[in-house]
PDB file of N, CA and C in Angstrom:
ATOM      1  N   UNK A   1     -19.668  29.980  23.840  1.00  0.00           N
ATOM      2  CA  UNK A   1     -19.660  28.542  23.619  1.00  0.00           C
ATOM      3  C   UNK A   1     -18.790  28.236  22.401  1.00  0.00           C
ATOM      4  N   UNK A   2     -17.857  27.158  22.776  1.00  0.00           N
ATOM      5  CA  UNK A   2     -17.168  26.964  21.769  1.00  0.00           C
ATOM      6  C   UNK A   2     -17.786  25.723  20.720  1.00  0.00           C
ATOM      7  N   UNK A   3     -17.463  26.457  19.405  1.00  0.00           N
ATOM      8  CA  UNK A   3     -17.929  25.212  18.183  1.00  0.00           C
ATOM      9  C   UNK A   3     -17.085  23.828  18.274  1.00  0.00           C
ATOM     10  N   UNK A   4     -17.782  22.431  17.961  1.00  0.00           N
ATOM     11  CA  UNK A   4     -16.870  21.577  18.237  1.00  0.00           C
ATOM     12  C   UNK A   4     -16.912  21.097  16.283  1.00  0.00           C
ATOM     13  N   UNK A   5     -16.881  21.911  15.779  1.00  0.00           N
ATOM     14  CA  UNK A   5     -17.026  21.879  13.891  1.00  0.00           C
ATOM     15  C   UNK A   5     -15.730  21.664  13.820  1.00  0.00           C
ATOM     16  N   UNK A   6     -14.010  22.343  14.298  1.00  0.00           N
ATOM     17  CA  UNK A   6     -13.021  22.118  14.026  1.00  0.00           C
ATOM     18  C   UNK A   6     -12.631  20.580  14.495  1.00  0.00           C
ATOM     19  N   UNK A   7     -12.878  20.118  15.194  1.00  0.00           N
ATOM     20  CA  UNK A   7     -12.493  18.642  15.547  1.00  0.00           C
ATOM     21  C   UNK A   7     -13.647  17.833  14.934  1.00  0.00           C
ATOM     22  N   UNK A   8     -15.050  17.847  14.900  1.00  0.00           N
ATOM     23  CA  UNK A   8     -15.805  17.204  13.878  1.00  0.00           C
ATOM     24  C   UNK A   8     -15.323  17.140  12.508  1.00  0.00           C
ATOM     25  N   UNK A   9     -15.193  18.340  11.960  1.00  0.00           N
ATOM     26  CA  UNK A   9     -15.000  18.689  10.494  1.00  0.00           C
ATOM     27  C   UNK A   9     -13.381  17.976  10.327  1.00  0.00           C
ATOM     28  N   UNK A  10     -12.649  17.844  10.803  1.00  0.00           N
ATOM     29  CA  UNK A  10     -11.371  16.695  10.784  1.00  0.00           C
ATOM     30  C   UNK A  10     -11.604  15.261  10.641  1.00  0.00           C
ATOM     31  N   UNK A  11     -12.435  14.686  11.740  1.00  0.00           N
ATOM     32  CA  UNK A  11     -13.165  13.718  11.978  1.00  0.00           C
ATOM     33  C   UNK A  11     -13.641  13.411   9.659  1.00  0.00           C
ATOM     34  N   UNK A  12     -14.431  14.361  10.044  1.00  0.00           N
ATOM     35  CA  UNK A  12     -15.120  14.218   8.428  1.00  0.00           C
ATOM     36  C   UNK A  12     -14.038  14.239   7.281  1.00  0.00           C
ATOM     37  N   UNK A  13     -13.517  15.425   7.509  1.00  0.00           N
ATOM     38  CA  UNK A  13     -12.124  14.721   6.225  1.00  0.00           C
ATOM     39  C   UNK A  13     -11.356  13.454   6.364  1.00  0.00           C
ATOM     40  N   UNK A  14     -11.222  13.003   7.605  1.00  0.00           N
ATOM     41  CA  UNK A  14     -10.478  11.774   7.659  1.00  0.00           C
ATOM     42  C   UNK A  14     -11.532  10.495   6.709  1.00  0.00           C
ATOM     43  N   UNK A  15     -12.798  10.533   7.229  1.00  0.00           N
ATOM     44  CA  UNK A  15     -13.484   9.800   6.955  1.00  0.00           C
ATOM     45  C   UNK A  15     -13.726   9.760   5.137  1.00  0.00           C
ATOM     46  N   UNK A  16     -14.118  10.545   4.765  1.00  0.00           N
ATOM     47  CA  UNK A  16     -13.958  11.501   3.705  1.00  0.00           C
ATOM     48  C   UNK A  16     -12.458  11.146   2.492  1.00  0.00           C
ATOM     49  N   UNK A  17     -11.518  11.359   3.235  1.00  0.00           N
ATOM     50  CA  UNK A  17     -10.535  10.573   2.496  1.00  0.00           C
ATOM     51  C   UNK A  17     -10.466   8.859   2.368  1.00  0.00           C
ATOM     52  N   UNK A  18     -10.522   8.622   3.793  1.00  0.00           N
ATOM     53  CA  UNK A  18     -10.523   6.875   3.662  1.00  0.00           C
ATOM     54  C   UNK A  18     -12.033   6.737   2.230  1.00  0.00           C
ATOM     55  N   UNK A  19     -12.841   6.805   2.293  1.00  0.00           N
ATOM     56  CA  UNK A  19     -13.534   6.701   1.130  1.00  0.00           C
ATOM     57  C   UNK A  19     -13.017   6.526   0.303  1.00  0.00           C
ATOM     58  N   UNK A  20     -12.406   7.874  -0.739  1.00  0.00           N
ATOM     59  CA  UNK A  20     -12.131   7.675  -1.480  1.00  0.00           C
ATOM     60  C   UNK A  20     -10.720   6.694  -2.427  1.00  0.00           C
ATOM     61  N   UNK A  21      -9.934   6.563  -1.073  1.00  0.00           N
ATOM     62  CA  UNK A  21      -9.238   5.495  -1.339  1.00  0.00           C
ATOM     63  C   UNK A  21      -9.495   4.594  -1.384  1.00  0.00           C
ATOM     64  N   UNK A  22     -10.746   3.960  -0.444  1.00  0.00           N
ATOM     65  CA  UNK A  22     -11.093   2.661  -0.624  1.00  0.00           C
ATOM     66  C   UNK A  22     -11.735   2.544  -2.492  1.00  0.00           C
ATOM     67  N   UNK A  23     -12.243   3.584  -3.058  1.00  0.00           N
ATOM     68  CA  UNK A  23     -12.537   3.609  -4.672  1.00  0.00           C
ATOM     69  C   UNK A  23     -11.682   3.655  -5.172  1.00  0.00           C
ATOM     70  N   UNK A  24     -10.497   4.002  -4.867  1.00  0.00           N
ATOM     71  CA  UNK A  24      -9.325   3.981  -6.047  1.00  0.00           C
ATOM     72  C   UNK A  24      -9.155   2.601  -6.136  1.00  0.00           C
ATOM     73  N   UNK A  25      -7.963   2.223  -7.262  1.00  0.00           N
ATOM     74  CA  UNK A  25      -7.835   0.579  -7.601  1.00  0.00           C
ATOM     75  C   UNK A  25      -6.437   0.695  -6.476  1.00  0.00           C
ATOM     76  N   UNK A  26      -7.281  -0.657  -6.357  1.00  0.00           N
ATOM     77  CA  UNK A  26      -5.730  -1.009  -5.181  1.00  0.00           C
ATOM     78  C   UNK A  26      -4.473  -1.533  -5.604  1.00  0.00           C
ATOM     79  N   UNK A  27      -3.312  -1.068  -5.971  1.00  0.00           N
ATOM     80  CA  UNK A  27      -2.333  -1.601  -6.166  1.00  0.00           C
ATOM     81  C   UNK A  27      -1.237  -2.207  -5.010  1.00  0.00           C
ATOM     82  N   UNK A  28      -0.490  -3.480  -5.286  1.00  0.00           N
ATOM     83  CA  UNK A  28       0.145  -3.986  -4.192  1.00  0.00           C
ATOM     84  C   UNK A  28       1.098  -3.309  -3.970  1.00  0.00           C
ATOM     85  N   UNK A  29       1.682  -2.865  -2.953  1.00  0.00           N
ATOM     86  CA  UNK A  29       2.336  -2.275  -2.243  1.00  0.00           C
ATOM     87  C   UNK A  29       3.449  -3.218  -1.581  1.00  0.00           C
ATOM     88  N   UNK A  30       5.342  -2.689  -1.403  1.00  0.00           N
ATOM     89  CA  UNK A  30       5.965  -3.488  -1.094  1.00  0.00           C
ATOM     90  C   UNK A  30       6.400  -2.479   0.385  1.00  0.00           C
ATOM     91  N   UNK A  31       6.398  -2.834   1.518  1.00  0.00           N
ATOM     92  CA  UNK A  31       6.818  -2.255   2.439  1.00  0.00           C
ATOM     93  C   UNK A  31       7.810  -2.947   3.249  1.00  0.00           C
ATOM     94  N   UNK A  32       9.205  -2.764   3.522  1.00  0.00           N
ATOM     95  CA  UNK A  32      10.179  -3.056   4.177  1.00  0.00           C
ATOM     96  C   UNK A  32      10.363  -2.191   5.499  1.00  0.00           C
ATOM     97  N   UNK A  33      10.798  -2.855   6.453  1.00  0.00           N
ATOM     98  CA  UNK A  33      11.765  -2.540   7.561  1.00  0.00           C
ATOM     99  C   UNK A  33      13.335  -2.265   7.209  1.00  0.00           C
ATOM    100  N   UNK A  34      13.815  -1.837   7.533  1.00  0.00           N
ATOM    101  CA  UNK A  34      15.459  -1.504   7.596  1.00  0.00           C
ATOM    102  C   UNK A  34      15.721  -2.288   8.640  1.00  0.00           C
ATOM    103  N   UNK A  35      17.194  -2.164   9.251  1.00  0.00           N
ATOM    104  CA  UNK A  35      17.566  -2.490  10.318  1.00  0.00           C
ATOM    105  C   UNK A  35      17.789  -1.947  11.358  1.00  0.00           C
ATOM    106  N   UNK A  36      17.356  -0.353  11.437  1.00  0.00           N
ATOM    107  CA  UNK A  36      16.662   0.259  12.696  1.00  0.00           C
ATOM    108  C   UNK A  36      15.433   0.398  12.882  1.00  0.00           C
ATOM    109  N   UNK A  37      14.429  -0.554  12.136  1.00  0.00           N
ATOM    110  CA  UNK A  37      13.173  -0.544  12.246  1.00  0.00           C
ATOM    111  C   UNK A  37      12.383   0.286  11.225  1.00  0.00           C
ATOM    112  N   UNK A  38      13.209   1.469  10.582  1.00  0.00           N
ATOM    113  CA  UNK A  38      12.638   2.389  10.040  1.00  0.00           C
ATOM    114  C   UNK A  38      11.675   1.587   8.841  1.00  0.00           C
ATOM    115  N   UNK A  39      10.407   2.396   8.434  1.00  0.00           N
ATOM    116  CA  UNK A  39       9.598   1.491   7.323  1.00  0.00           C
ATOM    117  C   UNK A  39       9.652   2.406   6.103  1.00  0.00           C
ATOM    118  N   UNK A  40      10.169   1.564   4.779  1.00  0.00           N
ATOM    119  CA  UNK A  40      10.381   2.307   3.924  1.00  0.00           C
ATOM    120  C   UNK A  40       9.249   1.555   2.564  1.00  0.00           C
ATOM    121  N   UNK A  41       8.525   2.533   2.000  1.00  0.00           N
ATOM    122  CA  UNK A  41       7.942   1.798   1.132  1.00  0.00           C
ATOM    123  C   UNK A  41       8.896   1.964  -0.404  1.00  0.00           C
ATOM    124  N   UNK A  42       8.903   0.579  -0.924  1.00  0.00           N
ATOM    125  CA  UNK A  42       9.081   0.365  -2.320  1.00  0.00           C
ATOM    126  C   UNK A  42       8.499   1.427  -3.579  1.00  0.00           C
ATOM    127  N   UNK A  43       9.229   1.911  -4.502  1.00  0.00           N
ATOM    128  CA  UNK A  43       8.443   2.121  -6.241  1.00  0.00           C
ATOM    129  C   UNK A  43       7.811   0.728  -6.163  1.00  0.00           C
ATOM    130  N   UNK A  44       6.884   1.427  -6.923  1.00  0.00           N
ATOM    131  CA  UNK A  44       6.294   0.657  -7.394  1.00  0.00           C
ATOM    132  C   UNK A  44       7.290  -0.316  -8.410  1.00  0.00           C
ATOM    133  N   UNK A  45       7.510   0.790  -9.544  1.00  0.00           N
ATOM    134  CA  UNK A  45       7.882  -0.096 -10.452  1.00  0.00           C
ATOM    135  C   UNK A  45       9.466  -0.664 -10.466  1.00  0.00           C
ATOM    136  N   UNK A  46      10.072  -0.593  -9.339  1.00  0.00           N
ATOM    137  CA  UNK A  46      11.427  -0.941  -8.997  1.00  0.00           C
ATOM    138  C   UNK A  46      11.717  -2.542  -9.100  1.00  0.00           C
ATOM    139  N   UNK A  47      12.726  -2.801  -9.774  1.00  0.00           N
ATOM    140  CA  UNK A  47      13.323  -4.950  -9.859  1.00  0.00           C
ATOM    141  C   UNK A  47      13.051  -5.210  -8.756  1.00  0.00           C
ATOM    142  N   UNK A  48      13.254  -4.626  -6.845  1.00  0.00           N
ATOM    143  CA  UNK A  48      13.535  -5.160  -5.675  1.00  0.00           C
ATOM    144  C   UNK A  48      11.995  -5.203  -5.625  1.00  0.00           C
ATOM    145  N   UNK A  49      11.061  -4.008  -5.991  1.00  0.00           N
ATOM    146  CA  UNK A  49       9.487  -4.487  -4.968  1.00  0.00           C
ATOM    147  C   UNK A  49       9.063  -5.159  -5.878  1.00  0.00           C
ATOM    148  N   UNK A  50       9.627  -5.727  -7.471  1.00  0.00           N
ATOM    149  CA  UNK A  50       8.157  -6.520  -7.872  1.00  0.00           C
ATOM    150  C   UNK A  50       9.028  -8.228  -7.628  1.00  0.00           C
ATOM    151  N   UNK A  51      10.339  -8.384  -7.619  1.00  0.00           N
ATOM    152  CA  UNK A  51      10.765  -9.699  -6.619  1.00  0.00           C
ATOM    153  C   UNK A  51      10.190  -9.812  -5.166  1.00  0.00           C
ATOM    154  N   UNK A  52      10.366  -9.079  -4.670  1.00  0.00           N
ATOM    155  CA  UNK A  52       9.923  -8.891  -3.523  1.00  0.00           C
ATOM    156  C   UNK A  52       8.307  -9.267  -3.614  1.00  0.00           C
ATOM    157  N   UNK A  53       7.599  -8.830  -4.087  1.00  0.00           N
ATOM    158  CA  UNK A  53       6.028  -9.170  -4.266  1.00  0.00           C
ATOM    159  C   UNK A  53       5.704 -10.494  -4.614  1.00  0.00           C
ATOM    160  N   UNK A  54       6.631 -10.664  -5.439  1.00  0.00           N
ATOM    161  CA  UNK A  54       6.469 -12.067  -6.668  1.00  0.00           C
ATOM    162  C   UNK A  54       6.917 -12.862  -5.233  1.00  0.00           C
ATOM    163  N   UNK A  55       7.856 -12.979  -4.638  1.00  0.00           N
ATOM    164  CA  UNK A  55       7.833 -14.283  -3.538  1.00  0.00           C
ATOM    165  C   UNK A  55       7.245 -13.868  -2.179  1.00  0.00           C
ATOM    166  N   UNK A  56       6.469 -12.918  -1.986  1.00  0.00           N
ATOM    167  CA  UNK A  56       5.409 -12.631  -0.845  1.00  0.00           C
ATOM    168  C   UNK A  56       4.497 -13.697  -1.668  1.00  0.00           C
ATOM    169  N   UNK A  57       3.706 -13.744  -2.853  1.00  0.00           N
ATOM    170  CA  UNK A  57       2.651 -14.573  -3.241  1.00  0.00           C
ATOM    171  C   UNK A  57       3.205 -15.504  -3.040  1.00  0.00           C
ATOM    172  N   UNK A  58       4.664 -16.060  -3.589  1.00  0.00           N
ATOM    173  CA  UNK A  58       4.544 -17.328  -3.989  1.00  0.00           C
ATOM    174  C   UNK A  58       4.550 -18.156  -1.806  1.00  0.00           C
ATOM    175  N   UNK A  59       4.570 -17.775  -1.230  1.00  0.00           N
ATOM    176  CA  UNK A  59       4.879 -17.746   0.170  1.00  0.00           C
ATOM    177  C   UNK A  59       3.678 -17.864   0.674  1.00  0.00           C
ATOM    178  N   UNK A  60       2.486 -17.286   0.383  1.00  0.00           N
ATOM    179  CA  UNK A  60       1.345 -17.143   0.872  1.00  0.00           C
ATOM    180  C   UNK A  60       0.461 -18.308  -0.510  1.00  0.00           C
ATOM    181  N   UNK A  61       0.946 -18.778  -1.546  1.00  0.00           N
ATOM    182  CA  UNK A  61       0.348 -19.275  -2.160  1.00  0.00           C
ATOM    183  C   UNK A  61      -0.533 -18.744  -3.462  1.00  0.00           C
ATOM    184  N   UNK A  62      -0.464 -17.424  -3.687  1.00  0.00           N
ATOM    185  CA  UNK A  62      -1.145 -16.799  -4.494  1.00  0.00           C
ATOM    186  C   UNK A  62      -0.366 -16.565  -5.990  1.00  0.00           C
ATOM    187  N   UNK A  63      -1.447 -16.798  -7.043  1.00  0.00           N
ATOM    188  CA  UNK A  63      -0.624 -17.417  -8.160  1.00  0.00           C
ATOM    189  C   UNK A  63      -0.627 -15.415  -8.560  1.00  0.00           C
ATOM    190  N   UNK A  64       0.764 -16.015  -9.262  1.00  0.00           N
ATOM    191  CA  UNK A  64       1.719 -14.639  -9.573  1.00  0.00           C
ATOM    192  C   UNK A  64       0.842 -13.719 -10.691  1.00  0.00           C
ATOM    193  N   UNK A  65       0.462 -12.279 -10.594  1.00  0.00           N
ATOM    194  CA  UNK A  65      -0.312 -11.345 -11.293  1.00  0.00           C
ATOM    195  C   UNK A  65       0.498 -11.601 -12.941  1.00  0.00           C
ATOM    196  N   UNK A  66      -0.395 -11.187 -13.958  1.00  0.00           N
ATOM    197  CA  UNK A  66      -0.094 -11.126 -15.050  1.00  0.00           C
ATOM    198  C   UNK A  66       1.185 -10.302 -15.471  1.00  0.00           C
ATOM    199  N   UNK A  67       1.635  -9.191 -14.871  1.00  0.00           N
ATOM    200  CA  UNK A  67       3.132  -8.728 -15.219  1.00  0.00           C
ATOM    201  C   UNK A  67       3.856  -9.625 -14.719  1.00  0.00           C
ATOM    202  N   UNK A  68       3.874 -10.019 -13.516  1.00  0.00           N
ATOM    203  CA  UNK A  68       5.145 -11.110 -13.195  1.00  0.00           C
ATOM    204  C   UNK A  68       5.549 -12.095 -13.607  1.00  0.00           C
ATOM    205  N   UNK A  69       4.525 -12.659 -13.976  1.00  0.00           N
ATOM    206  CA  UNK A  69       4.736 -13.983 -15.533  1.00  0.00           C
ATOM    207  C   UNK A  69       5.853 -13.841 -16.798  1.00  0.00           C
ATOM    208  N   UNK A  70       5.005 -12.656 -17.296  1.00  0.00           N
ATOM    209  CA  UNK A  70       6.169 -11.660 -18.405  1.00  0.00           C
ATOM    210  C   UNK A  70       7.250 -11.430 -18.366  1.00  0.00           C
ATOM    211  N   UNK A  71       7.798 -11.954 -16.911  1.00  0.00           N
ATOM    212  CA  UNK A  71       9.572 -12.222 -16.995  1.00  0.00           C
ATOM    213  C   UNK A  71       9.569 -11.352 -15.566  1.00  0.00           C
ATOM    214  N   UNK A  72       9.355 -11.676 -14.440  1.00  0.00           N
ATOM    215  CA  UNK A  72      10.102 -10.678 -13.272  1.00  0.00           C
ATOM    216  C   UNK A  72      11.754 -11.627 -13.049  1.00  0.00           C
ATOM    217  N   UNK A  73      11.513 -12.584 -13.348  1.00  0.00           N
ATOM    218  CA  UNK A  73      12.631 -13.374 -12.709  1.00  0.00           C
ATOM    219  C   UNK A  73      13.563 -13.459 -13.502  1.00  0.00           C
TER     220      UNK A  73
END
């Protein structure tokens, strides 16, 4: 009889990880498309993803985080 622990025990690390990310602090994330579709995520701390962020809020309405004030523009 075969153990089904190798596909459970996956199951459990998956689960297992999502956890602990959901505890880490969430930082915003800038994710682009290219123009073959490909998805490339942003640095963090790069001029393009925190413009890029700064007019995702201002677009959705959400007033701009305390670094972006401090001069992104």
């Amino acid at each position: 009889m075969k153990r089904p622990g190798g596909r459970l025990g996956g199951y459990a690390e998956e689960v297992a990880a999502a956890m602990r990310r959901r505890k880490e602090v969430r930082r915003p994330r800038v994710r682009v498309r290219v123009e073959h579709g490909e998805a490339r995520l942003l640095d963090d701390g790069s001029e393009e993803a925190k413009q890029l962020l700064t007019l995702a809020r201002e677009l959705i309405g959400e007033p701009p985080q305390e670094e972006e004030r401090a001069g992104v523009r």
